[in-house]
C-alpha atoms as a PDB file:
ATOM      1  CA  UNK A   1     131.216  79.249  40.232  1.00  0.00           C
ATOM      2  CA  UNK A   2     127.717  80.080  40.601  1.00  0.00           C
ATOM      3  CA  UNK A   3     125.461  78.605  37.724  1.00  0.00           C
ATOM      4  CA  UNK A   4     121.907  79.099  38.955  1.00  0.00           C
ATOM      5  CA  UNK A   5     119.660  80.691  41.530  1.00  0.00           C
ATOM      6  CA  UNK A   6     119.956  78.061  44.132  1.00  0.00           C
ATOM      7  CA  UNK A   7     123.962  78.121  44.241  1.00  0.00           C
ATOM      8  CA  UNK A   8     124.670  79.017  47.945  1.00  0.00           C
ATOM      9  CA  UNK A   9     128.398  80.665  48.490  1.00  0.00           C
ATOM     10  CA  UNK A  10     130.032  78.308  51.173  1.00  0.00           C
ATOM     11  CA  UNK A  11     131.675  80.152  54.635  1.00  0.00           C
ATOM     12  CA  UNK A  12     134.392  81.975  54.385  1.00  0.00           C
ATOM     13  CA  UNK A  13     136.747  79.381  56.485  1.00  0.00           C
ATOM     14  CA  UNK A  14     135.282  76.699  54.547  1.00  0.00           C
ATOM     15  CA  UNK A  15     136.455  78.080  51.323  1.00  0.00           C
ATOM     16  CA  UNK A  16     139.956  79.035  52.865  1.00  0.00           C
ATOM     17  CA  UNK A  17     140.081  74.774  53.799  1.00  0.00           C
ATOM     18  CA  UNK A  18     140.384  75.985  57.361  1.00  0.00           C
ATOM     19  CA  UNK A  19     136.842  74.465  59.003  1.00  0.00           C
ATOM     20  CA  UNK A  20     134.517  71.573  57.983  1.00  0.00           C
ATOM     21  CA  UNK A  21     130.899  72.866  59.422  1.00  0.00           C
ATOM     22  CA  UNK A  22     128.992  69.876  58.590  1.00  0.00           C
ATOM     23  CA  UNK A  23     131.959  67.925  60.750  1.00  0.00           C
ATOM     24  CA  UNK A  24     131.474  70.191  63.363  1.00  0.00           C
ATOM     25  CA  UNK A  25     128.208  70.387  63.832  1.00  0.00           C
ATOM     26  CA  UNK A  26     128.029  66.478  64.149  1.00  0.00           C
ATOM     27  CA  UNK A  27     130.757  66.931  67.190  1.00  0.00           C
ATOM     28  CA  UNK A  28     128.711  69.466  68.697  1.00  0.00           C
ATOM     29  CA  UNK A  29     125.279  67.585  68.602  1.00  0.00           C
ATOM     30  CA  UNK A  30     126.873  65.370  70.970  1.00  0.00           C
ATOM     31  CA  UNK A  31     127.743  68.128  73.842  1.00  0.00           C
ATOM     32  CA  UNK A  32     130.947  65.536  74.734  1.00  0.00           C
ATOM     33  CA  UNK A  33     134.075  67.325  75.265  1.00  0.00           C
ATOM     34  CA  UNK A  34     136.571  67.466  71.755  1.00  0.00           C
ATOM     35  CA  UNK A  35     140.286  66.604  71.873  1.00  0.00           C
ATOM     36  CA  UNK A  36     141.342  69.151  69.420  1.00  0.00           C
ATOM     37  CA  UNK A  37     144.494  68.339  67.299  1.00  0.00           C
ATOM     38  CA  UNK A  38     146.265  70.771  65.420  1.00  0.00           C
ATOM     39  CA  UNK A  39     149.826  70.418  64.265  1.00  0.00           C
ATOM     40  CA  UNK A  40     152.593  72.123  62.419  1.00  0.00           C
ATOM     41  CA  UNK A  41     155.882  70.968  60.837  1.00  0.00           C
ATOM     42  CA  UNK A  42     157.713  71.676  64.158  1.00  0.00           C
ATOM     43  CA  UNK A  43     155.111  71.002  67.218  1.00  0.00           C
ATOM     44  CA  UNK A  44     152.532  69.548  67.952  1.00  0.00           C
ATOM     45  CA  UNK A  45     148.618  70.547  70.390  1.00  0.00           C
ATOM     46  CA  UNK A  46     146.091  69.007  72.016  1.00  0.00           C
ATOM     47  CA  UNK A  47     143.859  70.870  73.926  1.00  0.00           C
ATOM     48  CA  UNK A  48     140.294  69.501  75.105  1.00  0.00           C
ATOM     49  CA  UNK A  49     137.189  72.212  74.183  1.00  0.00           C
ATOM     50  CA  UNK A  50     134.076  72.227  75.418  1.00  0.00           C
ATOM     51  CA  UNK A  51     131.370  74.161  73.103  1.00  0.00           C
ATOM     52  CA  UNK A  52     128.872  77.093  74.479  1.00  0.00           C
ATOM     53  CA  UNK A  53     126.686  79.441  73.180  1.00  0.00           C
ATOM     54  CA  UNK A  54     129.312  82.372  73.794  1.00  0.00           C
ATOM     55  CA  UNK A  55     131.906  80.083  71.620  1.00  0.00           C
ATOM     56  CA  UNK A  56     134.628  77.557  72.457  1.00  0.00           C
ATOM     57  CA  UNK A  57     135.920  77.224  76.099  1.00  0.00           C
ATOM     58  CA  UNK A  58     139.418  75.404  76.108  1.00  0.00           C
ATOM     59  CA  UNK A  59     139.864  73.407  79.393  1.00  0.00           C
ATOM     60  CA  UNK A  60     142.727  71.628  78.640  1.00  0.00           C
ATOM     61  CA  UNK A  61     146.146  72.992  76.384  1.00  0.00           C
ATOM     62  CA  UNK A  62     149.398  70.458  75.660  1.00  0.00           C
ATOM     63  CA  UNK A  63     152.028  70.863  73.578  1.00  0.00           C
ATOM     64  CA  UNK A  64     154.859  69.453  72.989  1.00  0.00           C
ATOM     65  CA  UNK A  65     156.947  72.310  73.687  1.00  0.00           C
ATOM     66  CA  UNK A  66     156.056  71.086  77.684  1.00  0.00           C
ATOM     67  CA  UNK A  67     157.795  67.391  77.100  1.00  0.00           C
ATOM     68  CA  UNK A  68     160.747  69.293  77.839  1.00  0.00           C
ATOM     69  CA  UNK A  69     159.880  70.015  81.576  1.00  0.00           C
ATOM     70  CA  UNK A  70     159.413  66.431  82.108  1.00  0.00           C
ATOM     71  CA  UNK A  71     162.970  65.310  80.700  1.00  0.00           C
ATOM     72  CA  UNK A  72     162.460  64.944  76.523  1.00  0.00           C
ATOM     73  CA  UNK A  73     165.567  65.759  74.559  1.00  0.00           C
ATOM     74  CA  UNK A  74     164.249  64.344  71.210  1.00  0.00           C
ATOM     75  CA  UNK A  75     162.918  66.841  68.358  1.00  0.00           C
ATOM     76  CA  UNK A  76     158.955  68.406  69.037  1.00  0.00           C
ATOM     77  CA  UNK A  77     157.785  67.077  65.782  1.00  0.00           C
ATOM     78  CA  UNK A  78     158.302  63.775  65.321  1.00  0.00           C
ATOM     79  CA  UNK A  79     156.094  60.853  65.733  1.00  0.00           C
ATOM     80  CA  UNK A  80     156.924  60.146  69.368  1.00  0.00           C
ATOM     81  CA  UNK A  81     156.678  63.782  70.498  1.00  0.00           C
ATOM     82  CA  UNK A  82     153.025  63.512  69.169  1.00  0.00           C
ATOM     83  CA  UNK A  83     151.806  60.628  71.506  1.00  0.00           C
ATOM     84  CA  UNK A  84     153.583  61.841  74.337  1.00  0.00           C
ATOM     85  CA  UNK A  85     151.607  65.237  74.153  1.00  0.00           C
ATOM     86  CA  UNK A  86     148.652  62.992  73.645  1.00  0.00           C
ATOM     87  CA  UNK A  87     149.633  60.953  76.593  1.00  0.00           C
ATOM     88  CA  UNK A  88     150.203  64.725  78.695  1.00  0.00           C
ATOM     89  CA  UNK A  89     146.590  65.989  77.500  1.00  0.00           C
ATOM     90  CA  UNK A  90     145.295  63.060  78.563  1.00  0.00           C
ATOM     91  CA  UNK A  91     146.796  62.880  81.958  1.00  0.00           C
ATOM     92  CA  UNK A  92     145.659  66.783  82.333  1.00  0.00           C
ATOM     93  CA  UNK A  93     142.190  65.876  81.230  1.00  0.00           C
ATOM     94  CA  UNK A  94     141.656  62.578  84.051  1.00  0.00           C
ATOM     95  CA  UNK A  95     143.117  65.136  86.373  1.00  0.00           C
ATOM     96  CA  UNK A  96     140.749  67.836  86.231  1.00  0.00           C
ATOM     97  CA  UNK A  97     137.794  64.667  86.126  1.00  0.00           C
ATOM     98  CA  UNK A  98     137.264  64.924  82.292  1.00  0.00           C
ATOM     99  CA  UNK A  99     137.222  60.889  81.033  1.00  0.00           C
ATOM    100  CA  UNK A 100     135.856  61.212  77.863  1.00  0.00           C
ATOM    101  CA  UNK A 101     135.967  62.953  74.676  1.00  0.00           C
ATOM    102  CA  UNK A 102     135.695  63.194  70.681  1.00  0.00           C
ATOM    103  CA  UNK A 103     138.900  63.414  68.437  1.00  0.00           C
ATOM    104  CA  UNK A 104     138.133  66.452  65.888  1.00  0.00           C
ATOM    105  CA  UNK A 105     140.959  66.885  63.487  1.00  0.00           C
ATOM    106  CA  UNK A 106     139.317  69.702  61.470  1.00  0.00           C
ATOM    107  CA  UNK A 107     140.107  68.640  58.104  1.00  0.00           C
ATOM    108  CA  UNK A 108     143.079  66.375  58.264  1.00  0.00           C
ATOM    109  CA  UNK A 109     142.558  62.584  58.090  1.00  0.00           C
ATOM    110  CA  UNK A 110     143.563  59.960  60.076  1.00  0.00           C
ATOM    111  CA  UNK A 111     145.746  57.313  58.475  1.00  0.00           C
ATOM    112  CA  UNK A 112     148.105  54.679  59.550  1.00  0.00           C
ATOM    113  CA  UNK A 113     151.450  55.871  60.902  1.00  0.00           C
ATOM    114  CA  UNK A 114     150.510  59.232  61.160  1.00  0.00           C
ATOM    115  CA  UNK A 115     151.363  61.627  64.025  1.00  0.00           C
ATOM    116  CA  UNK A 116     147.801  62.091  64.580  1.00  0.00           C
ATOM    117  CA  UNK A 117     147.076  58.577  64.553  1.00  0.00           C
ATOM    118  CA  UNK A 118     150.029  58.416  67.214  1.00  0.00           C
ATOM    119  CA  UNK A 119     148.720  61.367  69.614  1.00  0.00           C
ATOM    120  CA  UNK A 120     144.811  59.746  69.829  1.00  0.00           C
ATOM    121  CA  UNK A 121     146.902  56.171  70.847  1.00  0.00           C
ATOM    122  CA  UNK A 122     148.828  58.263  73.259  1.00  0.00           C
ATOM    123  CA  UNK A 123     145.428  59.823  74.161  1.00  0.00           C
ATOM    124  CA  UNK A 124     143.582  56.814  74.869  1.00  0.00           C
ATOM    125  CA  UNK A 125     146.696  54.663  76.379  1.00  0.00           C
ATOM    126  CA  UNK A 126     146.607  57.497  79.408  1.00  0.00           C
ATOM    127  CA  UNK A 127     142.658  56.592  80.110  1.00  0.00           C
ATOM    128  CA  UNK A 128     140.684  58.413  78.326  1.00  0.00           C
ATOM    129  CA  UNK A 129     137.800  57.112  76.534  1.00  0.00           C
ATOM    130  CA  UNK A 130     137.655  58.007  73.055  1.00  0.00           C
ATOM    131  CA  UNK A 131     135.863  56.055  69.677  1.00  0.00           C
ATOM    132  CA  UNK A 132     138.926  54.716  67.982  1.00  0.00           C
ATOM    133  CA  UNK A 133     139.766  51.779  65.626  1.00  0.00           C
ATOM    134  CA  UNK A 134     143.247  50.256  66.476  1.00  0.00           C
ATOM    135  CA  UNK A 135     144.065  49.351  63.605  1.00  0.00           C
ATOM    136  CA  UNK A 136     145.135  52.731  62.605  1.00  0.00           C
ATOM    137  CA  UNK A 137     147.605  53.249  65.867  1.00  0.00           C
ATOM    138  CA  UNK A 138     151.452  52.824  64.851  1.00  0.00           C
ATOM    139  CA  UNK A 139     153.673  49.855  66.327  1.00  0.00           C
ATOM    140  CA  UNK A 140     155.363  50.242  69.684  1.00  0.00           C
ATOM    141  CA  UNK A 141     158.518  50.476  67.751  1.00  0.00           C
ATOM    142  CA  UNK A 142     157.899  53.429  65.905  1.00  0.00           C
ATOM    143  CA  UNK A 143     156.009  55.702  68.598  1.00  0.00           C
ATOM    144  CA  UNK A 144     158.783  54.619  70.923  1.00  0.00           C
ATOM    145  CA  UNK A 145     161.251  56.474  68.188  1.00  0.00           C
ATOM    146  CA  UNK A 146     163.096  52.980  68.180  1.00  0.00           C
ATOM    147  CA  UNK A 147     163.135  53.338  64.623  1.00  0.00           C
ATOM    148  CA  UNK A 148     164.787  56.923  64.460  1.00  0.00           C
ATOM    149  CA  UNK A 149     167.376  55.271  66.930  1.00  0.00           C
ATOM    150  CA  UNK A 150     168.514  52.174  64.202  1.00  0.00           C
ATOM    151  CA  UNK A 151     168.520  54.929  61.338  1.00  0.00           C
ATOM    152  CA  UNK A 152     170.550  57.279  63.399  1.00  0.00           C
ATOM    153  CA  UNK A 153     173.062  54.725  63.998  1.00  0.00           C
ATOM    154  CA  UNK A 154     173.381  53.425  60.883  1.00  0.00           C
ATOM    155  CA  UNK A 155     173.785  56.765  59.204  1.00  0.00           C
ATOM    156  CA  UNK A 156     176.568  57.328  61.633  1.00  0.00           C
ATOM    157  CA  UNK A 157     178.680  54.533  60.536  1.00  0.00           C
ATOM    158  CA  UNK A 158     177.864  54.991  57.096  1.00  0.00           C
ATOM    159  CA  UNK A 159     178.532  59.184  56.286  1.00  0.00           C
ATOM    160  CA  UNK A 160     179.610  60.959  59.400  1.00  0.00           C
ATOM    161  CA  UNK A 161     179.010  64.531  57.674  1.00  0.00           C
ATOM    162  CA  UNK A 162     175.621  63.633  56.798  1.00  0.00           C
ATOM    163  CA  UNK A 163     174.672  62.433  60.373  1.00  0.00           C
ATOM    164  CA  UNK A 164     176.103  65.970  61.344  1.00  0.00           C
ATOM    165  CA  UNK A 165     174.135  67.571  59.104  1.00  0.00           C
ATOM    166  CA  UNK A 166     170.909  66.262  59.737  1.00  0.00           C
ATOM    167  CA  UNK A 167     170.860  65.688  63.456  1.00  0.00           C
ATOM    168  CA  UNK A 168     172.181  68.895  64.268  1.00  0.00           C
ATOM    169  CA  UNK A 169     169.650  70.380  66.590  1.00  0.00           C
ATOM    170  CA  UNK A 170     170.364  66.960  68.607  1.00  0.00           C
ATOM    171  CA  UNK A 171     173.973  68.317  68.697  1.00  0.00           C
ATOM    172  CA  UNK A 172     172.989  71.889  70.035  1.00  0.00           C
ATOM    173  CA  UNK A 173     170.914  70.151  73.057  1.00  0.00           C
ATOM    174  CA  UNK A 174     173.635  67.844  73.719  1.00  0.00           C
ATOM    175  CA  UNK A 175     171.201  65.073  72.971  1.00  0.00           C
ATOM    176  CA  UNK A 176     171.736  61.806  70.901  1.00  0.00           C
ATOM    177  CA  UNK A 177     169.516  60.364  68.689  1.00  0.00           C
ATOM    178  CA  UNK A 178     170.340  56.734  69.268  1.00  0.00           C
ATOM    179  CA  UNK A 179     168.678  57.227  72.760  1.00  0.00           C
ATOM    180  CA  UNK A 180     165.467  58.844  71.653  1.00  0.00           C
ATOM    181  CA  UNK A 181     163.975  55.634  73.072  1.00  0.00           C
ATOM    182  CA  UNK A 182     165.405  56.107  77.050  1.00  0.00           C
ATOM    183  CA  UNK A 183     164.350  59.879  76.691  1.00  0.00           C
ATOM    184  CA  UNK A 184     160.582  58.444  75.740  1.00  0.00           C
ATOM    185  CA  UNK A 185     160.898  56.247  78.743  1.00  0.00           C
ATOM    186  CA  UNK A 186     161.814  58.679  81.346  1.00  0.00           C
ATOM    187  CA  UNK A 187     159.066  61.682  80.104  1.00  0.00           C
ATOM    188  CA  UNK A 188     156.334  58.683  80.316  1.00  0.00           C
ATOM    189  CA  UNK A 189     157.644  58.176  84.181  1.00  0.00           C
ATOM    190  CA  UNK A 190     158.323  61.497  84.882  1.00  0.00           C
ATOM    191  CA  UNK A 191     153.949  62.187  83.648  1.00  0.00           C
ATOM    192  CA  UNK A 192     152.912  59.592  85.510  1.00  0.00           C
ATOM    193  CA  UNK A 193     155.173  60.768  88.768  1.00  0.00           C
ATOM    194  CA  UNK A 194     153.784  63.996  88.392  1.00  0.00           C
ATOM    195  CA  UNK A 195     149.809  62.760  88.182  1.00  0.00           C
ATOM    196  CA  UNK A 196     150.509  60.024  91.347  1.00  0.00           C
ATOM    197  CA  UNK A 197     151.826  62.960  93.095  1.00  0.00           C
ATOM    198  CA  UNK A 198     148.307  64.839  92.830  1.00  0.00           C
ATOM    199  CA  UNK A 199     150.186  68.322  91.720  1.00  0.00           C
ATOM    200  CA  UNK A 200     149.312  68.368  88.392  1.00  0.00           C
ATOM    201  CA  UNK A 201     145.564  69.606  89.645  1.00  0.00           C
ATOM    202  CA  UNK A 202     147.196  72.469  90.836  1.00  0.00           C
ATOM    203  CA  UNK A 203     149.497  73.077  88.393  1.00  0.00           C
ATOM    204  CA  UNK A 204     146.825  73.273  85.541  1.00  0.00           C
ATOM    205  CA  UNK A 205     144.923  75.828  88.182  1.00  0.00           C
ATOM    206  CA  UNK A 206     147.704  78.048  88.739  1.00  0.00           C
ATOM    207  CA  UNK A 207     147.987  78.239  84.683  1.00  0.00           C
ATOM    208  CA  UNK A 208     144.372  79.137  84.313  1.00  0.00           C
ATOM    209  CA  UNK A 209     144.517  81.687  87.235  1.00  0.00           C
ATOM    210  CA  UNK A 210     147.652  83.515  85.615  1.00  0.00           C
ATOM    211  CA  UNK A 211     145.378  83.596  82.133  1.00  0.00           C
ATOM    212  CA  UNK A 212     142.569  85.176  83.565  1.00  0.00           C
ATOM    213  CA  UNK A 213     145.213  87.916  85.178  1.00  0.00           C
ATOM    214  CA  UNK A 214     147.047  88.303  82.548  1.00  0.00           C
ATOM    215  CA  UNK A 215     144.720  88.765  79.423  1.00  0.00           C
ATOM    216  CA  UNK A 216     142.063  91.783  80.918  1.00  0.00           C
ATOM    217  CA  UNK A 217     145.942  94.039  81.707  1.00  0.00           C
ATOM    218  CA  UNK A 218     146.880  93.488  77.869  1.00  0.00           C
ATOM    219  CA  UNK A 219     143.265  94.624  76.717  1.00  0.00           C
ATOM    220  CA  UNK A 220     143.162  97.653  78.895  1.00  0.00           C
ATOM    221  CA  UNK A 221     146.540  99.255  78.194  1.00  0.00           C
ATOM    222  CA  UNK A 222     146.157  99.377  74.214  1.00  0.00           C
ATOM    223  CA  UNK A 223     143.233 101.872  74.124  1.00  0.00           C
ATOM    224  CA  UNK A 224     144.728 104.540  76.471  1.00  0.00           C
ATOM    225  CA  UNK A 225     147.317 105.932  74.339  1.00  0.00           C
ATOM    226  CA  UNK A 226     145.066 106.057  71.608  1.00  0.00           C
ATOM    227  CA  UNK A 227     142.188 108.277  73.419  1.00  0.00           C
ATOM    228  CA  UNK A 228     145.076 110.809  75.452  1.00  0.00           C
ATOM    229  CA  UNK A 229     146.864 111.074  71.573  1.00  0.00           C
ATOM    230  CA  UNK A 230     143.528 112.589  69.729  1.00  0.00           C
ATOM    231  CA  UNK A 231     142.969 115.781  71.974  1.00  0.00           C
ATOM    232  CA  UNK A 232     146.381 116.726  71.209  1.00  0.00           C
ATOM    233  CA  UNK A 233     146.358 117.060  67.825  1.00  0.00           C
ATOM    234  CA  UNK A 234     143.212 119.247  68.249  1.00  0.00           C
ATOM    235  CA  UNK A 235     144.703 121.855  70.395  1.00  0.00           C
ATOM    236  CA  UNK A 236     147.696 121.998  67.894  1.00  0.00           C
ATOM    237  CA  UNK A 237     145.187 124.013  65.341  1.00  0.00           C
ATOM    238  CA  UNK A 238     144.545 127.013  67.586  1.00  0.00           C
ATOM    239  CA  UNK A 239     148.456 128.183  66.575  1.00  0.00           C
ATOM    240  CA  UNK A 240     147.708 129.223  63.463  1.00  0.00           C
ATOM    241  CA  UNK A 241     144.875 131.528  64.786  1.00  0.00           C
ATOM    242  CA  UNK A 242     147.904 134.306  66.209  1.00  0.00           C
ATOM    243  CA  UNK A 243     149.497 134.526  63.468  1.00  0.00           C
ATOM    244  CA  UNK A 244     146.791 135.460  61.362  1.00  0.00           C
ATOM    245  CA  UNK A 245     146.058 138.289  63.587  1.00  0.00           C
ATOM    246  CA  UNK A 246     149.014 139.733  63.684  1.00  0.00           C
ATOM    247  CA  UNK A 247     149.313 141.168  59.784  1.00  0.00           C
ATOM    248  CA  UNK A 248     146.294 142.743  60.637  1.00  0.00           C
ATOM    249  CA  UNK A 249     147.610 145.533  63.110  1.00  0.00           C
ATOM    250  CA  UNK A 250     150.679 145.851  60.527  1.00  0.00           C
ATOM    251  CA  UNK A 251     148.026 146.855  57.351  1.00  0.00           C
ATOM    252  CA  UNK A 252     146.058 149.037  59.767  1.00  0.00           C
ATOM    253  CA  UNK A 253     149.007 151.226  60.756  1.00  0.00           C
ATOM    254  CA  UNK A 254     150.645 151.971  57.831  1.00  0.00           C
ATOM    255  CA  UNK A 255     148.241 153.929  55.812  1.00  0.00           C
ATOM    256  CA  UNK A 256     147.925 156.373  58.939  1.00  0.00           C
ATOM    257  CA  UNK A 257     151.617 157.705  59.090  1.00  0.00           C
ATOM    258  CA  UNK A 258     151.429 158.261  55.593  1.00  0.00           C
ATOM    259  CA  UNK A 259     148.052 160.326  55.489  1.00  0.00           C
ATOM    260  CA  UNK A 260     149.345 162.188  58.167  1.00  0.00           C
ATOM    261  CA  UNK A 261     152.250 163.617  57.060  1.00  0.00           C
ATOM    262  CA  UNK A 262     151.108 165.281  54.034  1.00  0.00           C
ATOM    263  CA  UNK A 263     148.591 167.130  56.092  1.00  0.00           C
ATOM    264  CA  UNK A 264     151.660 168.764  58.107  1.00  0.00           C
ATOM    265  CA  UNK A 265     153.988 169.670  55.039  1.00  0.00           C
ATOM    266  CA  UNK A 266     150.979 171.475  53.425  1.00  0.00           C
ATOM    267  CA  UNK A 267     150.494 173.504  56.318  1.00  0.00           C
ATOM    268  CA  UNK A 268     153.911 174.870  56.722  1.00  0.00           C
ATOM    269  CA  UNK A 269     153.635 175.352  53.272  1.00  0.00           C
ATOM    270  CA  UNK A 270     151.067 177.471  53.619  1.00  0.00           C
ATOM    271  CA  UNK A 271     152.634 179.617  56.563  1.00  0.00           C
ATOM    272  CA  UNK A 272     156.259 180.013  54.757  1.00  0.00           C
ATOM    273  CA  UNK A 273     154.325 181.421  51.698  1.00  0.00           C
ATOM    274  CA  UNK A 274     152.706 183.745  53.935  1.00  0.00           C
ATOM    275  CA  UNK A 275     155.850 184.922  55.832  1.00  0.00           C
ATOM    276  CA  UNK A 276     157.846 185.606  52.782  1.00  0.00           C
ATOM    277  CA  UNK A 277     154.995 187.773  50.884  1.00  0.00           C
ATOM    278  CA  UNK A 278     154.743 189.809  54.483  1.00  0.00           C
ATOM    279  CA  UNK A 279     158.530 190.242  54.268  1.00  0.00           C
ATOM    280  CA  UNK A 280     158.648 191.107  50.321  1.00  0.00           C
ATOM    281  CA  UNK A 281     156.289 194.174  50.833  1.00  0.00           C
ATOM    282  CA  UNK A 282     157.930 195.505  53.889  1.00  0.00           C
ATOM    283  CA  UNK A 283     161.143 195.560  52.109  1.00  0.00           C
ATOM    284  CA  UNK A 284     159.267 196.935  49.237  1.00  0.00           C
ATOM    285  CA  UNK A 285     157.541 200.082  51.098  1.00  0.00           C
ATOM    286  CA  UNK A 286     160.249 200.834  53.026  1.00  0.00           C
ATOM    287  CA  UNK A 287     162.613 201.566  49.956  1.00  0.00           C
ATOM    288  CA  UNK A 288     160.336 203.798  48.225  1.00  0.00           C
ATOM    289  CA  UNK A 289     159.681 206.362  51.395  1.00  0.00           C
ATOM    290  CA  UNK A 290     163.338 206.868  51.263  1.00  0.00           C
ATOM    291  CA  UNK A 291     163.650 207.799  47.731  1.00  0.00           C
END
């Protein structure tokens, strides 16, 4: 809460926990190209950004939704999915010529075992050159998914039902656990395969081409409906102008019929009264000359 005059109200992100600016600002003073991590509960990104003046340009996107092009069977959020999408961005980055860069984790930490700590050693292990300490990279073991292997197999001879239970999405891909470790092996051969080969270059290219394509279509079409829509509803309110008109002709005839028709019933009126005195005195005279 603000106590005195010189309280400052921090940004908006910072007070959501979404950005660190003083972080950030140290990563952009040195104009190197950022490995950005970001992860959820079920994937895993890296993506390397460069920083302009008109905002953030990303060069570089891996997930590990893509391990599954190269052969991986295993879960997307687990430790070894993280360095092998670390070991994909960095592949994509020494393909397009980019060999170094700057971890920025926004505000997550790195510790020891972590699947952040296991994407930068998957990062650096592919050849780029980033500012690490070793010490926090997990053992071979354990980004290998050897580990997942031994507990999966135990489990299984232990409580069948709960093996079912908890390995289940394994079960829907017709995957095993126990051979998460010969799945890591063959997506590590089938990235490098793919980067000897020289087609990755022109994968990434075609990816970037179909973005440009693609996004300028999207923002085009949503405004068009909106601007034909308006002069519609416009026209609609020259209806009721008709029908206002027309209970003026209605009012305007009325009052004539009736005024009208007085006019004639008082002049017959008139004549009948006449006719009948005329015939009253010719009756009259004539009986008196014949008395």
């Amino acid at each position: 809460m603000a106590r005195n005059a010189n309280y400052h109200v921090p940004f908006r992100r910072r007070r959501e926990g979404k950005t660190n600016f003083h972080r950030r600002q140290r990563l952009l003073r040195s104009t190197t190209p950022r490995l950005v991590v970001r992860r959820s509960n079920k994937h895993e990104r890296a993506s390397i950004v460069k920083a302009k003046v008109i905002g953030d340009v990303t060069v570089i996107d891996a997930c590990s939704q893509h391990l599954k092009n190269y052969g991986w069977k295993g879960a997307t959020g687990n430790l070894p999915s993280s360095y092998l999408t670390g070991y994909l961005a960095g592949k994509y980055a020494l393909a397009l010529g980019y060999k170094e860069a700057i971890l920025d984790i926004g505000i997550n930490t790195c510790r020891k075992d972590s699947r952040i700590s296991a994407l930068l050693c998957g990062a650096i292990q592919a050849g780029l050159k980033m500012p690490h300490d070793p010490e926090v990279f997990p053992s071979e073991d354990r980004y290998t998914g050897k580990h997942i292997a031994d507990f999966a197999a135990k489990l299984k001879k232990d409580n069948a039902k709960q093996y079912d239970i908890q390995f289940a999405d394994y079960t829907k891909r017709s995957a095993k656990p126990e051979s998460i470790p010969t799945y890591f092996k063959a997506t590590v051969k089938a990235i490098n395969d793919e980067y000897a080969a020289g087609t990755m270059k022109t994968k990434l290219a075609n990816r970037t081409k179909k973005n440009k394509t693609e996004k300028p279509k999207t923002t085009k079409a949503k405004p068009k409906p909106t601007t034909v829509a308006k002069p519609k509803t416009t026209t609609a309110t020259a209806k009721p102008k008709a029908t206002t008109t027309k209970p003026k002709t209605t009012t305007t005839t009325k009052p004539k019929t009736t005024t009208t028709t007085p006019k004639k019933t008082t002049s017959t009126t008139k004549k009948t009264t006449s006719t009948t005195t005329k015939s009253q005195n010719k009756t009259t005279g004539t009986k008196t000359t014949k008395k």
